[in-house]
Every structure is written in C-alpha cells, then in structure tokens.
N, C-alpha and C. Protein backbone atom coordinates (compact mmCIF):
# COMPACT_ATOMS: atom_id res chain seq x y z
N UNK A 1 89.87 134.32 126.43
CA UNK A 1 90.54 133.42 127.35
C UNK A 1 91.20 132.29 126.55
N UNK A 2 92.62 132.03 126.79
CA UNK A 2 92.99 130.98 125.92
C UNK A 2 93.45 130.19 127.34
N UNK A 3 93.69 128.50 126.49
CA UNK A 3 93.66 127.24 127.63
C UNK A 3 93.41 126.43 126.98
N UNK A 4 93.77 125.26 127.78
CA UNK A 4 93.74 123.50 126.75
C UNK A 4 93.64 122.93 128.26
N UNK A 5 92.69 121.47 127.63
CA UNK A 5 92.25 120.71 128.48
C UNK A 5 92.84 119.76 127.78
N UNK A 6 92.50 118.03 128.65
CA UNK A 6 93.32 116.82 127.94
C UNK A 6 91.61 115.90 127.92
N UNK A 7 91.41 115.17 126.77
CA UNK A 7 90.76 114.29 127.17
C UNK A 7 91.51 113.10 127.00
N UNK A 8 91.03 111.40 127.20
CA UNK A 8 91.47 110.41 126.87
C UNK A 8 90.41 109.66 126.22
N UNK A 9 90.68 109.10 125.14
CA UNK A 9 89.82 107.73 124.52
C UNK A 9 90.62 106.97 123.85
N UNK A 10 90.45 106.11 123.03
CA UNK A 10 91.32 104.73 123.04
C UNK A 10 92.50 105.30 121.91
N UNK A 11 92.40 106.22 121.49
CA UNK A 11 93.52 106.17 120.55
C UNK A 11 94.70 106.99 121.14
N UNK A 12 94.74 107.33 122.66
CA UNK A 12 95.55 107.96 123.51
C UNK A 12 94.88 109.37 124.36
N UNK A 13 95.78 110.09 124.77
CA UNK A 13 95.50 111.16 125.38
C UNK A 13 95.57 112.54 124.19
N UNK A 14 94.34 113.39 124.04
CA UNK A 14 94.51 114.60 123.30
C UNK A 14 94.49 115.70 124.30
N UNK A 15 95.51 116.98 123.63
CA UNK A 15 95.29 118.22 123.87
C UNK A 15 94.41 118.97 123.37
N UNK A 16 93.56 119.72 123.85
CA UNK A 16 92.82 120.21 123.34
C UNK A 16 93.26 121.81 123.20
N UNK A 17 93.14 122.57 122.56
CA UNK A 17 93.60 124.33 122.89
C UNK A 17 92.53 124.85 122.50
N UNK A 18 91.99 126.11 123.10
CA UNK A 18 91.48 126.84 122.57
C UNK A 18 91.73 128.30 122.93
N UNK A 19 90.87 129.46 122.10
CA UNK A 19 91.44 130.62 122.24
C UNK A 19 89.77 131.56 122.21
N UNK A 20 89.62 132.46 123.17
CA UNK A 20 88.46 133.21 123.07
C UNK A 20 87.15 132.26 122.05
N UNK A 21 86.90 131.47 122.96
CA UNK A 21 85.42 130.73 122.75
C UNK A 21 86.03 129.78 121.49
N UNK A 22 87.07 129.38 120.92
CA UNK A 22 87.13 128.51 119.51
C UNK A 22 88.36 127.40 119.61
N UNK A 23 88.26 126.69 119.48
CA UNK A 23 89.20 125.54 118.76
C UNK A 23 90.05 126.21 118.43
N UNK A 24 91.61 125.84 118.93
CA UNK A 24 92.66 126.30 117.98
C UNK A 24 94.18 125.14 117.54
N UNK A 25 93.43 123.89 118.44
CA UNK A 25 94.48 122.77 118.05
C UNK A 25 93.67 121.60 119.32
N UNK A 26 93.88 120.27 118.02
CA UNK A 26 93.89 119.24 118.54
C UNK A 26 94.45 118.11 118.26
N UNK A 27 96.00 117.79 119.00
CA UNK A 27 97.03 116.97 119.44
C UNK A 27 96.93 115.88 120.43
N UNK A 28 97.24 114.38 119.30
CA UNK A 28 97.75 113.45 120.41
C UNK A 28 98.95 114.02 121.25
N UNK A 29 98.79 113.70 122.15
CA UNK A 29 100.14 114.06 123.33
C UNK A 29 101.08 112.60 123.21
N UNK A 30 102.06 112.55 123.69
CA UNK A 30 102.91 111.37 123.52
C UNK A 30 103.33 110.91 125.18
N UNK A 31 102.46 111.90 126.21
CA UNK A 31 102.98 111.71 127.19
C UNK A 31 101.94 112.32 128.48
N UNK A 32 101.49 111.28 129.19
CA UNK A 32 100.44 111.98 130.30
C UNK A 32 100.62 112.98 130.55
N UNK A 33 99.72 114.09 130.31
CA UNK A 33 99.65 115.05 131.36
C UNK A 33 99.75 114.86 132.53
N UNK A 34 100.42 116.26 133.22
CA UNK A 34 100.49 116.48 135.12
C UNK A 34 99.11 116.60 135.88
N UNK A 35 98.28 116.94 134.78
CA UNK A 35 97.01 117.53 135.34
C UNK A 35 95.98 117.29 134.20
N UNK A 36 94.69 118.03 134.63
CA UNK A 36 93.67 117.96 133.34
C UNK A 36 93.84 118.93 132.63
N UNK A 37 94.33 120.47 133.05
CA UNK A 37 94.20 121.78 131.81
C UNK A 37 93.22 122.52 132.50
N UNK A 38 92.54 123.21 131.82
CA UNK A 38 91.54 123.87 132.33
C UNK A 38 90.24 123.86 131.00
N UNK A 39 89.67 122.25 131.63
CA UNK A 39 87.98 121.98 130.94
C UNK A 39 87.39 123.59 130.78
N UNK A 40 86.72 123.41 130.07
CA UNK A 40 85.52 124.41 129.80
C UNK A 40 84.48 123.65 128.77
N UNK A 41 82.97 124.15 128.78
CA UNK A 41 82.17 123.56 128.18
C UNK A 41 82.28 122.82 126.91
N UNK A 42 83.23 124.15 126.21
CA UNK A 42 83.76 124.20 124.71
C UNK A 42 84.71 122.83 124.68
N UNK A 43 85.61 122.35 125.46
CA UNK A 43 86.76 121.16 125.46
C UNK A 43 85.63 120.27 125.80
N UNK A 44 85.02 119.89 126.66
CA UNK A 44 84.00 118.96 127.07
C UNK A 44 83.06 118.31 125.81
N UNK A 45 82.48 119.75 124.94
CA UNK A 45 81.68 119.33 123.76
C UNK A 45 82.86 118.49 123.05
N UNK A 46 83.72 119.13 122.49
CA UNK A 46 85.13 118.75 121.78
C UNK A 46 85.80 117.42 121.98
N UNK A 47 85.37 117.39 123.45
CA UNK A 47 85.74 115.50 123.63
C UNK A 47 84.60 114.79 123.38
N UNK A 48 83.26 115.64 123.68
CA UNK A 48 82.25 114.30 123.59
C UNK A 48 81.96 114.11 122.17
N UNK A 49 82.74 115.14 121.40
CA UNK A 49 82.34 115.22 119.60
C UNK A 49 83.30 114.13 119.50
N UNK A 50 84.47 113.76 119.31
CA UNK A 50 85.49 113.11 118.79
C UNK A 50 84.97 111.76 119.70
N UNK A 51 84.58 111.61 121.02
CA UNK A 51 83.99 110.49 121.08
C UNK A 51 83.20 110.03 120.19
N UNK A 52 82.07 110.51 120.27
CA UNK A 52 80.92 109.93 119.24
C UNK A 52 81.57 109.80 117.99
N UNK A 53 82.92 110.68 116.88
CA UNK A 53 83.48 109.82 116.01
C UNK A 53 83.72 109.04 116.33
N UNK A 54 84.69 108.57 117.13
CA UNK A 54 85.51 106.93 117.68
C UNK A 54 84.68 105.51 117.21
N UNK A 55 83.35 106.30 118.08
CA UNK A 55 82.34 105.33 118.44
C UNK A 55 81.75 105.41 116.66
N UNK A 56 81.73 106.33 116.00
CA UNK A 56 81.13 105.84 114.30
C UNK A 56 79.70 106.64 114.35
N UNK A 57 79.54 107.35 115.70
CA UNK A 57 77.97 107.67 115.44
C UNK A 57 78.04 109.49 115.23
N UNK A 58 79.13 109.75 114.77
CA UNK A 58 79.44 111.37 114.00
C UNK A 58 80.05 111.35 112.91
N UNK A 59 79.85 111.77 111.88
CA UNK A 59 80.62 111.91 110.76
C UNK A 59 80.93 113.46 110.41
N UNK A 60 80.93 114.47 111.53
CA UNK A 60 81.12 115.47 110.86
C UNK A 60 81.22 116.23 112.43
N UNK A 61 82.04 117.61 112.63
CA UNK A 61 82.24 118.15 113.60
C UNK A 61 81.74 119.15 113.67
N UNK A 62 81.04 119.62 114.87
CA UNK A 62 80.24 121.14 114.77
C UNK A 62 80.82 121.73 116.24
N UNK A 63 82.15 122.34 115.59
CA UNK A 63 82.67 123.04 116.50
C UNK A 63 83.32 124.25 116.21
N UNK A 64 83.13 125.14 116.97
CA UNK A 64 83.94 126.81 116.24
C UNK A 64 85.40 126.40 116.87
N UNK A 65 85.93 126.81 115.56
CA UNK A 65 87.41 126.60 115.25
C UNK A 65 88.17 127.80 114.91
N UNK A 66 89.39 128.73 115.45
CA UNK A 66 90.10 129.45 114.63
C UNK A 66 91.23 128.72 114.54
N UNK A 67 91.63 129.46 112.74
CA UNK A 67 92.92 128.96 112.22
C UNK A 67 93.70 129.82 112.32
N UNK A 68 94.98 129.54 112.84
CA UNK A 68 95.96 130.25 112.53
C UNK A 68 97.30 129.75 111.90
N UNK A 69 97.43 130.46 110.64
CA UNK A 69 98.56 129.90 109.63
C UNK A 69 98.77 130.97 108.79
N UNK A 70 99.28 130.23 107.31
CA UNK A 70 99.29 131.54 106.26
C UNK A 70 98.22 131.30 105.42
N UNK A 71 97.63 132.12 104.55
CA UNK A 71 96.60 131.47 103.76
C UNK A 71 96.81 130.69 103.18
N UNK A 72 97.74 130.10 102.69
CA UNK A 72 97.94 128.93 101.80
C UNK A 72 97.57 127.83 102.63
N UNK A 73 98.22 127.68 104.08
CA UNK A 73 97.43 126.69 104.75
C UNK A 73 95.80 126.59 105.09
N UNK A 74 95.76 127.96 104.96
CA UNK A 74 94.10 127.85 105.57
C UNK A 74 93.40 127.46 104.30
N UNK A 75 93.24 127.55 103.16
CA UNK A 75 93.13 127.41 101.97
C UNK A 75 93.03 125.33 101.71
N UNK A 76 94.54 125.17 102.18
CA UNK A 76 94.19 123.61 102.29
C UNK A 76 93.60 123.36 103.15
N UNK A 77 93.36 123.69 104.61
CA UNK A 77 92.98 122.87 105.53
C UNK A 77 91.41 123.23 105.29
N UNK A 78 90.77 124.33 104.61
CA UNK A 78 89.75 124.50 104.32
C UNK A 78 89.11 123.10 103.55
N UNK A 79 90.02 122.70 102.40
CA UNK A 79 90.07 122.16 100.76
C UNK A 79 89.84 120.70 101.92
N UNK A 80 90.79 120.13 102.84
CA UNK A 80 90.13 119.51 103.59
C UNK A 80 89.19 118.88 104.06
N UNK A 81 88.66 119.96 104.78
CA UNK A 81 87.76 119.87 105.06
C UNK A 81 85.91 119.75 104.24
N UNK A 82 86.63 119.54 102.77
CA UNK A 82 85.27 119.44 101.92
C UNK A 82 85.76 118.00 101.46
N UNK A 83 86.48 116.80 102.05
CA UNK A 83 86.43 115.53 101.96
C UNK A 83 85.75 114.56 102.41
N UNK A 84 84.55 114.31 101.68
CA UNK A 84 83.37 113.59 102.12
C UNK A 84 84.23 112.53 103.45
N UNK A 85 82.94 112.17 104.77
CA UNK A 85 83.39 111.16 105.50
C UNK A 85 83.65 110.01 104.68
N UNK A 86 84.42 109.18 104.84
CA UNK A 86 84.78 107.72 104.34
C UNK A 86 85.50 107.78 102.90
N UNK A 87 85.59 109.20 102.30
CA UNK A 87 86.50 109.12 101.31
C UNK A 87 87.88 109.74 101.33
N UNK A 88 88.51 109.56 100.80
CA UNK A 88 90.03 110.07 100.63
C UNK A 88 90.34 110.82 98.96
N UNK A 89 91.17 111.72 99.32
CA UNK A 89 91.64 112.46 98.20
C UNK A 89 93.24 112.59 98.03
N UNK A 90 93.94 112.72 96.68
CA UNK A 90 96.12 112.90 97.04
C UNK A 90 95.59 113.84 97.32
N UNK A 91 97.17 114.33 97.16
CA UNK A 91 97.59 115.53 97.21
C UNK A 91 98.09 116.37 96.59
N UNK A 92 98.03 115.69 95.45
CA UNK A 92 97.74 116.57 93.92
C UNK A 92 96.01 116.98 93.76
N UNK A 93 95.42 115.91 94.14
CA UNK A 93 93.73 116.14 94.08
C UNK A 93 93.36 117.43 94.88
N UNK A 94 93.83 117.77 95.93
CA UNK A 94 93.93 119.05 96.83
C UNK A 94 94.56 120.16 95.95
N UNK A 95 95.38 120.11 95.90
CA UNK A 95 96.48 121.37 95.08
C UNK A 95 95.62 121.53 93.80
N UNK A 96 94.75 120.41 92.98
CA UNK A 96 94.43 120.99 91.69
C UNK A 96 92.42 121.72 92.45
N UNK A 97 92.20 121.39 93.84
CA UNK A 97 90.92 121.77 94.33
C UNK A 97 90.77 123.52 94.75
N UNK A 98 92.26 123.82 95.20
CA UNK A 98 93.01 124.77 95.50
C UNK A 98 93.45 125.74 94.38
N UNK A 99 93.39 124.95 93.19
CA UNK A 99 93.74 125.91 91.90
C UNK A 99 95.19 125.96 91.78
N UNK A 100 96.44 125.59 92.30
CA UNK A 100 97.91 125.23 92.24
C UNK A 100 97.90 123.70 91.89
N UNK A 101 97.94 123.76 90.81
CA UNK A 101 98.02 122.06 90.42
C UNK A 101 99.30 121.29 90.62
N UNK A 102 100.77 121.99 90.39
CA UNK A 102 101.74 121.66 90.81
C UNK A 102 101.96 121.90 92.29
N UNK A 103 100.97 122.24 93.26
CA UNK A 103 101.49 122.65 94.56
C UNK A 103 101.49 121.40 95.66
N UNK A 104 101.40 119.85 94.75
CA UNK A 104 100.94 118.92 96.02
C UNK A 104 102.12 118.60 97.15
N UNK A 105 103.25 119.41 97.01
CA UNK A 105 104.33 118.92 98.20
C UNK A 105 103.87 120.43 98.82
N UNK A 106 103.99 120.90 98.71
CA UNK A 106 103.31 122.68 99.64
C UNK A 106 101.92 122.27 100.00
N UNK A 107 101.18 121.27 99.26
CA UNK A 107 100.04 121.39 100.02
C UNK A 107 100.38 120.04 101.04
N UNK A 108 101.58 118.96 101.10
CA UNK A 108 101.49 117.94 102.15
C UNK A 108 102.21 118.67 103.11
N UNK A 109 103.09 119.51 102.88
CA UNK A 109 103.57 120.26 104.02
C UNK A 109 102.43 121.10 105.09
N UNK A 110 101.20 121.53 104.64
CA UNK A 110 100.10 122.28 105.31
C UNK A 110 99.60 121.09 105.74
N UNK A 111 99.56 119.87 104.75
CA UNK A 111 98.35 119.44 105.58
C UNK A 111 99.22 118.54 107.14
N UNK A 112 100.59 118.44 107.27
CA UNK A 112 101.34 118.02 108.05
C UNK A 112 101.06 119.50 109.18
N UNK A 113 101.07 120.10 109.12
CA UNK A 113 100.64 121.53 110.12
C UNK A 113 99.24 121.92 109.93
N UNK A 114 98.69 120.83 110.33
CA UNK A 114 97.35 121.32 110.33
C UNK A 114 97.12 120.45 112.24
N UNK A 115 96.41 121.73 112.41
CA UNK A 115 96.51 122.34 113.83
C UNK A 115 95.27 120.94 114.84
N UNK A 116 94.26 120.65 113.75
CA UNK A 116 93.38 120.00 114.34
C UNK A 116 93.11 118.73 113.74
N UNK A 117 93.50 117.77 114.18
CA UNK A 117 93.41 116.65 113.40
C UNK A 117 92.35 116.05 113.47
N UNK A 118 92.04 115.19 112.85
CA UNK A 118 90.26 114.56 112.87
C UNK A 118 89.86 115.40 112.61
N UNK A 119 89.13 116.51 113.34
CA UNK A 119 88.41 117.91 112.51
C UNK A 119 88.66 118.19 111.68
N UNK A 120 89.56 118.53 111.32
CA UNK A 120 90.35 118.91 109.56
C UNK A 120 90.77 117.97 109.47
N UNK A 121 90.50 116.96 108.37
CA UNK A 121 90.44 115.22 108.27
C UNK A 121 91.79 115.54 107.09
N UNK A 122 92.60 116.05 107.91
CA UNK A 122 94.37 115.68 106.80
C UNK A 122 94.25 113.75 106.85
N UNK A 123 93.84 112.93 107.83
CA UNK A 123 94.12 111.71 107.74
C UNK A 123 93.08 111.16 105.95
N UNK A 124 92.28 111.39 105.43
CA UNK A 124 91.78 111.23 104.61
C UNK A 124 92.53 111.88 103.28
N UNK A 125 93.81 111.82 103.48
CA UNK A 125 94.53 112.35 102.17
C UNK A 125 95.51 111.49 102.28
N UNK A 126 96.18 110.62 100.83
CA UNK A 126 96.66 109.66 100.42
C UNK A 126 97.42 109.66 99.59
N UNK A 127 98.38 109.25 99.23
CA UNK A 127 99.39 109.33 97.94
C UNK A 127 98.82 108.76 96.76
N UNK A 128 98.99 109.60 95.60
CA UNK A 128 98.29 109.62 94.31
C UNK A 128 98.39 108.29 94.01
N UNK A 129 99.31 106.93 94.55
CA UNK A 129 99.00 105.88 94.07
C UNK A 129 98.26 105.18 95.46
N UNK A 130 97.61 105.67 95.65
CA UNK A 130 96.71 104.99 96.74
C UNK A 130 97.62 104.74 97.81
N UNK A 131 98.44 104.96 98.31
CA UNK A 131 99.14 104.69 99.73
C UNK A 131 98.77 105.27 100.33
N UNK A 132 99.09 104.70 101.77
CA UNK A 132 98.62 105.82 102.48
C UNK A 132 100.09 106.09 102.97
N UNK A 133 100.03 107.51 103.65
CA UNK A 133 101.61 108.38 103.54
C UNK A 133 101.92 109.04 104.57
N UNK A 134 102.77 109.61 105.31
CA UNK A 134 102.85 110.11 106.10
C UNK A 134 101.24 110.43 107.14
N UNK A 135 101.37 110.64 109.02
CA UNK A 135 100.32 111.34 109.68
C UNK A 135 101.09 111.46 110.92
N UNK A 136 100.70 112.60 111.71
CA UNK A 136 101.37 112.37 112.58
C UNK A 136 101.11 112.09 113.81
N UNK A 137 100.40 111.04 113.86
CA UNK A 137 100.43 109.97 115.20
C UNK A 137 100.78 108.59 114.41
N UNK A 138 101.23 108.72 113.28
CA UNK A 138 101.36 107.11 112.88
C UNK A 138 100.92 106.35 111.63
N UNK A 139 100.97 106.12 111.00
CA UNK A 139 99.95 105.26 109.88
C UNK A 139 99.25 104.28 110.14
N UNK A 140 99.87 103.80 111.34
CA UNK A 140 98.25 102.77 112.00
C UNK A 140 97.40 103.44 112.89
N UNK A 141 97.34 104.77 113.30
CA UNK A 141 96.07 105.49 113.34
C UNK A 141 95.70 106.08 112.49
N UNK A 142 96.18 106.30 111.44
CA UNK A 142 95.66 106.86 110.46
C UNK A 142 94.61 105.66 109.21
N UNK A 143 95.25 104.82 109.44
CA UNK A 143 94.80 103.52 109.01
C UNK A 143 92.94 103.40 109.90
N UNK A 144 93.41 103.26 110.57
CA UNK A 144 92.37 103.05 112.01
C UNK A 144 91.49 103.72 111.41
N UNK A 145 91.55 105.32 111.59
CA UNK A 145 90.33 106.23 111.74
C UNK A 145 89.81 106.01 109.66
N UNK A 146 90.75 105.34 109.02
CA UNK A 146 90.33 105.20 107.63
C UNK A 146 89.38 104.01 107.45
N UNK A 147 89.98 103.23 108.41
CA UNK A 147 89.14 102.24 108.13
C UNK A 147 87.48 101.94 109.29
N UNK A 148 87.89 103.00 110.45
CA UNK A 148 86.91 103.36 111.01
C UNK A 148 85.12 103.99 110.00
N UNK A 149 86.15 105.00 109.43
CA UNK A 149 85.22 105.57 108.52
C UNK A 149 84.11 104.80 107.20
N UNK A 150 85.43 104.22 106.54
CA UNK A 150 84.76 102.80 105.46
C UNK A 150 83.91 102.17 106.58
N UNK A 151 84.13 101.59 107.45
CA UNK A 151 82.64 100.53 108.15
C UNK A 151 81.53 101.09 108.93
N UNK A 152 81.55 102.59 108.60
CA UNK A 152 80.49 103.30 109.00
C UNK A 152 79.34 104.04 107.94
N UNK A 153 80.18 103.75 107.09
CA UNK A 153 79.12 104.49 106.11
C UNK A 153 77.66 104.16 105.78
C-alpha cells in the first residue's frame, strides 16, 4: 500500500510517504495541505519520532525506510547516516567515507536528493571550510536542527 500523511510541528508542515509498510520520503511542504493524507500507524510513529527529535529527547530514528535512487545515492545517504548526532562532516569527508575522494560535488548533489530529511541527517554536512551550505528548507533550519543537536548532547 503506498500513501502519505501530513504532520505539523514548529518547523512547518511535513509530508510523509510511504510504500508497503516503509518510509519512502520526508518533505517540508511549502503549502497546507487540503486534507490530512491517509495516517497509518507507520506516519503516526514517524511524526511522534521527529517530534521527540524537535523536542531533543531522540537522537536517532528507528524507522523502516526504503530507498529509492541509484546506488551512488544510496551509498551516500547510507555514508550519512553514520554521522554521529551533534556532529557534522564536508563533503569531501563523505566522498573520501564512500571511497571516491574526488566525488564531493556528486556526493552534494545526492545528498540534495535525499528523500528523507532529518532521518538521513544530509543537514549535518557542511562545506570543507566549515560553512554551512546549501539545505532544502533553508539554512536557518538547517542551522536550527544544528544547533538543536549541539545543546543536546
């Protein structure tokens, strides 16, 4: 069964998608939904998980997720996902974790299409001189959930 529900918490309204029992994208929306979607247990856990991040009392997501991309993305969004909470890595640091040491613009392009945000913590990746760089809801949510993370540790 595939379907997406919406939740809301303070950093806007998310889409949630999923596909036969798993996670398959989670998007700020830029614009109220008409309706809620169609909840199921799985979106419900999924909002009350990303709540309890918000709130600082999760540092880690336990939710079945499928990816769908090419392996090179799944590969980064994997590489990702082994970025301790509250730290940040470039994107050369990824590409050389990945074994393509020259691949850090192929790997900011994946991590810009990466399907689930917060879950696959692309916001915890930074420009090799410490900037922070492109996200796509913004650099002051990306800021936010960075600096969310630092005062939780």
């Amino acid at each position: 069964m595939n379907g997406y529900a919406f939740c809301r918490n303070r950093l806007g309204t998310f889409q949630i998608n999923y596909e036969d029992g798993s996670l398959t994208g989670l998007q700020l929306v830029s614009s109220e939904p008409d309706g809620p979607g169609t909840p199921t247990e799985l979106t419900e856990r999924a909002a009350s998980e990303l709540a309890e991040y918000l709130d600082g009392t999760r540092k880690s997501f336990d939710l079945p997720i499928l990816l769908k991309g090419t392996p090179f993305q799944k590969k980064v969004w994997m590489a990702l996902c082994s970025i301790p909470y509250g730290e940040t890595r470039s994107y050369k640091d990824i590409a050389v974790q990945i074994g393509i040491n020259n691949a850090f613009r192929a790997v900011g392009m994946a991590n810009n299409r990466n399907p689930l945000m917060i879950i696959i913590p692309c916001h915890r990746v930074i420009g090799s001189d410490g900037s922070l760089t492109g996200y796509a809801c913004g650099l002051e949510i990306k800021r936010e959930l960075l600096s969310l993370e630092k005062s939780n540790l």
